[in-house]
N, C-alpha and C. Protein backbone atom coordinates (compact mmCIF):
# COMPACT_ATOMS: atom_id res chain seq x y z
N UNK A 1 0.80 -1.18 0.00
CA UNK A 1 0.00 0.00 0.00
C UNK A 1 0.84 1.24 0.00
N UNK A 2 0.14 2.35 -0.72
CA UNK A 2 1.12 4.21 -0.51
C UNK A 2 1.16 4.00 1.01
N UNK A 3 1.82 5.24 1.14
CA UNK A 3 2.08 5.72 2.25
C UNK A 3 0.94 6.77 2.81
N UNK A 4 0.61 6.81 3.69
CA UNK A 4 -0.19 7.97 4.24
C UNK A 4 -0.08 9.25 4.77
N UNK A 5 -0.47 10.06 4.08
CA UNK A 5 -0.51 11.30 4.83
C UNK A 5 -0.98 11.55 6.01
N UNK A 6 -0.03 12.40 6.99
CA UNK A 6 -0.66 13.21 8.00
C UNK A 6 -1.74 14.28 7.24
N UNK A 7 -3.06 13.87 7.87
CA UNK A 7 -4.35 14.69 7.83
C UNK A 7 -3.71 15.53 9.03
N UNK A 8 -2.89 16.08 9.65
CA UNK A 8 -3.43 16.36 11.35
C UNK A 8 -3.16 17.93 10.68
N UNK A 9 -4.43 19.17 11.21
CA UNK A 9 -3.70 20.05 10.74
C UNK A 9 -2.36 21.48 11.55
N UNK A 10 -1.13 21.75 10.78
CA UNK A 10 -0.22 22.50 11.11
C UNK A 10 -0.58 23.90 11.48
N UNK A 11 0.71 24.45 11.95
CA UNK A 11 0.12 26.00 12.12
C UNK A 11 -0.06 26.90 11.09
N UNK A 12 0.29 26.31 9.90
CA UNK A 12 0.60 27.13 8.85
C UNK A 12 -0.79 26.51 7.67
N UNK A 13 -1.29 25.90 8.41
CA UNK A 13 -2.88 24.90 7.39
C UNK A 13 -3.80 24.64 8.52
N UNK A 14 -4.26 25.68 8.28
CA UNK A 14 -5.73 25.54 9.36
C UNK A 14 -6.74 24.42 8.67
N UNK A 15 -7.10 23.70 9.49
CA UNK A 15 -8.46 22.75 9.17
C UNK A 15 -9.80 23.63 8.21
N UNK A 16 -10.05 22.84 7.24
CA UNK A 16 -11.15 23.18 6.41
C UNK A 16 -12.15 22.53 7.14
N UNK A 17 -13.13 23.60 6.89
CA UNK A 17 -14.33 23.47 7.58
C UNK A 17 -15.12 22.22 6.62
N UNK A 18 -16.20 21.07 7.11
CA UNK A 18 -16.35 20.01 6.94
C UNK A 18 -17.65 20.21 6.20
N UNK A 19 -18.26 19.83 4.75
CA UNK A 19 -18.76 20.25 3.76
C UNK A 19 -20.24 19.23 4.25
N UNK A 20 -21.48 19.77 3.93
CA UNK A 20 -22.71 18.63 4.34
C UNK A 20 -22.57 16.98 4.32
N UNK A 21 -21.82 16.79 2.89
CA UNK A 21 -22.05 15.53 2.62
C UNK A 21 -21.05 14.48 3.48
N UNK A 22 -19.72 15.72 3.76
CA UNK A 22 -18.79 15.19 5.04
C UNK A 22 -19.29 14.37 5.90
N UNK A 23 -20.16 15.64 6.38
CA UNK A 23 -20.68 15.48 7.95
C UNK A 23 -22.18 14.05 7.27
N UNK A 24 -22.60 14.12 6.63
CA UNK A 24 -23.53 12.89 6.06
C UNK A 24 -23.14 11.64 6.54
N UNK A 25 -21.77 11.62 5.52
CA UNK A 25 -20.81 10.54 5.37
C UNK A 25 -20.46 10.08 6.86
N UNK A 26 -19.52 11.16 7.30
CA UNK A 26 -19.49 10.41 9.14
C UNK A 26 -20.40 10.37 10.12
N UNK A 27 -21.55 10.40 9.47
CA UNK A 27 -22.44 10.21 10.86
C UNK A 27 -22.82 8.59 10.11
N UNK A 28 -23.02 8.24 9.08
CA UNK A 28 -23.25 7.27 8.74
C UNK A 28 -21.81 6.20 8.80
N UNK A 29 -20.99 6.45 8.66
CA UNK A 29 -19.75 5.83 9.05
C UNK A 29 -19.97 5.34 10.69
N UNK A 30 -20.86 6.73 11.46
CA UNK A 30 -20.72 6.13 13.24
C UNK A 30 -21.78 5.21 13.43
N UNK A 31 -22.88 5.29 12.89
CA UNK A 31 -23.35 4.04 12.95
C UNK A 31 -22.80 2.91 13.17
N UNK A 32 -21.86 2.60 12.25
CA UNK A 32 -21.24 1.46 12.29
C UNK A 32 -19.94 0.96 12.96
N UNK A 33 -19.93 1.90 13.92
CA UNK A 33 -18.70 1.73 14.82
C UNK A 33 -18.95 0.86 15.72
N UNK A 34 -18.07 0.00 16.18
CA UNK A 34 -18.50 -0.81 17.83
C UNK A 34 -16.93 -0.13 18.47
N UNK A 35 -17.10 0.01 19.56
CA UNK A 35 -16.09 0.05 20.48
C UNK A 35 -15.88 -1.12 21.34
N UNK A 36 -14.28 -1.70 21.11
CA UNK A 36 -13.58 -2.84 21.85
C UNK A 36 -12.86 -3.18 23.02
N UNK A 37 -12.87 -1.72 23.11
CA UNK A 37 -12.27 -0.61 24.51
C UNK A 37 -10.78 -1.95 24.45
N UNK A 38 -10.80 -2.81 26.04
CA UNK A 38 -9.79 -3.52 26.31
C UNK A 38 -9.53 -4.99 25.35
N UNK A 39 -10.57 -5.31 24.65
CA UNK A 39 -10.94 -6.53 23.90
C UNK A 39 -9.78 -6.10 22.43
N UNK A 40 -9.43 -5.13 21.95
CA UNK A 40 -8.81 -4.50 20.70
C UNK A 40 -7.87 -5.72 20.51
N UNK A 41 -6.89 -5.83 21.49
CA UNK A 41 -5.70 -6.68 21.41
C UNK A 41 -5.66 -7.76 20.90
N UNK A 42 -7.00 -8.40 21.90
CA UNK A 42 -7.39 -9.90 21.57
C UNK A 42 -7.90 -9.77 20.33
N UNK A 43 -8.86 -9.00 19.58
CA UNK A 43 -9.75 -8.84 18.78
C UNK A 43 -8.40 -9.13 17.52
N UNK A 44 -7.44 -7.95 17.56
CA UNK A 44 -6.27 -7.96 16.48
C UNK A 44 -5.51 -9.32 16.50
N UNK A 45 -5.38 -9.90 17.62
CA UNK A 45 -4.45 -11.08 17.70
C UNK A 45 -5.48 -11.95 16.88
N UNK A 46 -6.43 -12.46 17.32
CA UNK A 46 -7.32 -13.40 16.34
C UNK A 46 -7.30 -13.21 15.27
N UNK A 47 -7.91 -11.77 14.55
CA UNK A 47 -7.50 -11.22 12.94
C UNK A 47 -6.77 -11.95 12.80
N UNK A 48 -5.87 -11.68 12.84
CA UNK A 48 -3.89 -12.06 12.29
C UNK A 48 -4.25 -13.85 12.36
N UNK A 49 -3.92 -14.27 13.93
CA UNK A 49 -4.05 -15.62 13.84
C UNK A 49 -5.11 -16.35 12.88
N UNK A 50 -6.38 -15.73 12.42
CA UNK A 50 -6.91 -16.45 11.43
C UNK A 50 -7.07 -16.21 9.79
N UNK A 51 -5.56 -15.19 9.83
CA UNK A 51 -5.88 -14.41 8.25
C UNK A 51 -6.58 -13.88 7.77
N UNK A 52 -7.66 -13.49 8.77
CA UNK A 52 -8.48 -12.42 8.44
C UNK A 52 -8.10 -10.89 8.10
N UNK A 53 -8.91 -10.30 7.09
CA UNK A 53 -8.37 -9.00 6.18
C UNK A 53 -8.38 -7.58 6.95
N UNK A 54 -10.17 -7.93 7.30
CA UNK A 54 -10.91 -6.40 7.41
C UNK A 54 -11.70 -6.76 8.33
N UNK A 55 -11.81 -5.93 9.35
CA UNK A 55 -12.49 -5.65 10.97
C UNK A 55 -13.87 -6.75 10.59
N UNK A 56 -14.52 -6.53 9.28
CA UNK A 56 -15.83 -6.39 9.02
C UNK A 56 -15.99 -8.21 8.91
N UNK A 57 -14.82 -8.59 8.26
CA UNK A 57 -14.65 -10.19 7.64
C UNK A 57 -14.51 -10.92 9.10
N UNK A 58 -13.80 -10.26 10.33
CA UNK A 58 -13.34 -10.56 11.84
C UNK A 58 -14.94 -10.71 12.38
N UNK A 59 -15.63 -10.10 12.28
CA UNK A 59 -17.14 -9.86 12.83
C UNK A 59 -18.16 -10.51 12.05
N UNK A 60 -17.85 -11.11 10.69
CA UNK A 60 -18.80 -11.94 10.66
C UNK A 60 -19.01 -13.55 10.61
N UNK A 61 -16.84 -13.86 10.76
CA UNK A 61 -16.41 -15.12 11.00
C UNK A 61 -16.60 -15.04 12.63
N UNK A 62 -16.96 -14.35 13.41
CA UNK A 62 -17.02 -14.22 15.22
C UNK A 62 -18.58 -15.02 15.23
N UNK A 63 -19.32 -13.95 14.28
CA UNK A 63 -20.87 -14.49 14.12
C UNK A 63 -21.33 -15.36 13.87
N UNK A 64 -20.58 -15.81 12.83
CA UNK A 64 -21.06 -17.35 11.76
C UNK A 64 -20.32 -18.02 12.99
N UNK A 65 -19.54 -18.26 13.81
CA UNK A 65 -18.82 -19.28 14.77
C UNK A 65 -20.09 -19.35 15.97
N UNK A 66 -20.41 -18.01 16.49
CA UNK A 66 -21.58 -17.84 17.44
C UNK A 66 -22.80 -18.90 17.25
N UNK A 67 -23.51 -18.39 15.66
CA UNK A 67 -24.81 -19.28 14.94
C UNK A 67 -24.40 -20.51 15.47
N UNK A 68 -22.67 -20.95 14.63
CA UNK A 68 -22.76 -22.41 14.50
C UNK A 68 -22.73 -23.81 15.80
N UNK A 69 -22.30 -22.85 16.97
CA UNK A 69 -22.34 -22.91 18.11
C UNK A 69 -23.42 -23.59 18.78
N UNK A 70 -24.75 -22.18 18.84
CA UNK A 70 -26.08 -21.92 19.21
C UNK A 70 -26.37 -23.19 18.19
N UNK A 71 -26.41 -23.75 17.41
CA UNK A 71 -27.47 -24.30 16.59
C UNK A 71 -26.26 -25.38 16.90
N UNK A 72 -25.37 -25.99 17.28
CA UNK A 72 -24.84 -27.68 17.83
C UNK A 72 -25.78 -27.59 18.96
N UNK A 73 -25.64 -26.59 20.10
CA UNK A 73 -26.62 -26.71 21.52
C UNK A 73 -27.60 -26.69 21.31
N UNK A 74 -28.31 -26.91 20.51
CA UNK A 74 -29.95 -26.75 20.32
C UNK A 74 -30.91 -25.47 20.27
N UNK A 75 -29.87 -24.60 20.16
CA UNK A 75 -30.54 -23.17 19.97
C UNK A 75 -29.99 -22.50 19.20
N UNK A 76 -31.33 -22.00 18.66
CA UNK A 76 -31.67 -20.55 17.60
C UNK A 76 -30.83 -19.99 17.55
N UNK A 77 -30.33 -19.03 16.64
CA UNK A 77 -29.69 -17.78 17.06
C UNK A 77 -30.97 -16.77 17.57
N UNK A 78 -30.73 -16.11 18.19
CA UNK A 78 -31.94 -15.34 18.73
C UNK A 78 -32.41 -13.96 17.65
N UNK A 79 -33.48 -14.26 17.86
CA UNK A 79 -34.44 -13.38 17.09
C UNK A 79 -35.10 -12.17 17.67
N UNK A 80 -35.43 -12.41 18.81
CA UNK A 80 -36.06 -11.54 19.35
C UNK A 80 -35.19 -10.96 20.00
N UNK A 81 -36.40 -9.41 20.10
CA UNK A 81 -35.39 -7.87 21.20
C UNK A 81 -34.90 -8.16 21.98
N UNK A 82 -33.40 -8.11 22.14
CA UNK A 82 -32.53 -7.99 23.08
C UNK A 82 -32.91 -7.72 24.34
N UNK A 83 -32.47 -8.22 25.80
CA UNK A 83 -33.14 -7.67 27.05
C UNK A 83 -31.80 -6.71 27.52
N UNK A 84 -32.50 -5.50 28.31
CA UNK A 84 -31.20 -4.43 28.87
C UNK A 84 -30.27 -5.66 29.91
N UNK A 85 -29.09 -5.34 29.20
CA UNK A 85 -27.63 -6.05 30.31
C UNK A 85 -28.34 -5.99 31.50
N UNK A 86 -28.08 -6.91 32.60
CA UNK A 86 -28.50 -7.31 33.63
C UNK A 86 -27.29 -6.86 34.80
N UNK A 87 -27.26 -6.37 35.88
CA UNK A 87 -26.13 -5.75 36.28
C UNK A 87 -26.19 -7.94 37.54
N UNK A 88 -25.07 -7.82 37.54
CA UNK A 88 -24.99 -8.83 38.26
C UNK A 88 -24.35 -8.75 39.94
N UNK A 89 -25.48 -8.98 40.62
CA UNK A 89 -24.71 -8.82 42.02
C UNK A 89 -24.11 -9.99 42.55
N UNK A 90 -22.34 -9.78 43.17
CA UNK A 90 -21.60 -10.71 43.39
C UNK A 90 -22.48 -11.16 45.06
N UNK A 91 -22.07 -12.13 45.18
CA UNK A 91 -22.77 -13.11 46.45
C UNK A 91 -21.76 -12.20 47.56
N UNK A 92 -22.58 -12.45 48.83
CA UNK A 92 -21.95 -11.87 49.73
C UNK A 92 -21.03 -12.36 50.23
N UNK A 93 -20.15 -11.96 50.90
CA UNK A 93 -18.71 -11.86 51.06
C UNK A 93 -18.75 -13.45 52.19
N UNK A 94 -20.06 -13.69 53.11
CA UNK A 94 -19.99 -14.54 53.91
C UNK A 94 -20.16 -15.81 53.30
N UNK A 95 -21.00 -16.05 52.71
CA UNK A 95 -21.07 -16.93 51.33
C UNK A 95 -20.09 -17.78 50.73
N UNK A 96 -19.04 -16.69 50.10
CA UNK A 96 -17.88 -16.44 49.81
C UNK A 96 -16.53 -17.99 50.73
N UNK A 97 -16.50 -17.34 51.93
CA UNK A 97 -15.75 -17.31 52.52
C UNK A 97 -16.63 -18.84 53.61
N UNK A 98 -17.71 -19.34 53.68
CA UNK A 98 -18.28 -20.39 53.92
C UNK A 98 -17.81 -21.37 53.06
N UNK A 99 -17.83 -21.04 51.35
CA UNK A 99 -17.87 -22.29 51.01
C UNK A 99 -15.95 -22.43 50.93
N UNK A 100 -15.37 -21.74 51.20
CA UNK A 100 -13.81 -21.72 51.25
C UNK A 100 -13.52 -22.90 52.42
N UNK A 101 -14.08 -22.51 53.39
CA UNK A 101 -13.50 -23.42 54.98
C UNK A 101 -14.53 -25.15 54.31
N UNK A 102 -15.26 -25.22 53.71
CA UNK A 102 -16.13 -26.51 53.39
C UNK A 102 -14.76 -27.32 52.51
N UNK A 103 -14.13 -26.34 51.47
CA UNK A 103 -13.40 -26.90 50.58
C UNK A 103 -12.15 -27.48 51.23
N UNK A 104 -11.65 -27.13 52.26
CA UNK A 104 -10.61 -27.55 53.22
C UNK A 104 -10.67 -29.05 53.95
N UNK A 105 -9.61 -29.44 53.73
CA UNK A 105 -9.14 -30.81 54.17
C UNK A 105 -9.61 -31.33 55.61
């Protein structure tokens, strides 16, 4: 591939102001963003390890693996509306620390 230019702009090249179809273009570009936050690493190491090209080819060999998964266990891929993340409360600390002294010799 060329080489890439620095877009970033200097003191001597002020930033051009961003034309409708710009601003069109990247709002429809954000749509399609996911954020990987700490997952990036792993996410890139797999790419690579499976010769995968483009973010997009990574996300739908993740998916097609998910389906093929769900449908050996006897389930669907799911169809229906998503439920809001569930916040999960950890067991209490006594709990905890009960079944520790049970596990002991």
């Amino acid at each position: 591939g060329g080489r890439r230019r620095d877009k970033s702009p200097t003191a001597s090249q002020p930033r051009r102001p961003r034309t409708s179809s710009q601003k069109r273009s990247n709002q429809e570009i954000s749509k399609t963003r996911v954020s990987l936050g700490e997952a990036y690493t792993r996410w890139t190491q797999m790419k690579t390890f499976h010769g995968i090209q483009t973010h997009a080819d990574m996300a739908n060999f993740l998916m097609d693996r998910y389906e093929k998964s769900e449908h050996e266990h006897g389930h669907g891929p799911s169809t229906s509306t998503p439920t809001k993340r569930r916040r999960l409360n950890p067991p209490a600390l006594s709990s905890i620390a009960g079944s520790l002294t049970t596990l002991q010799p």
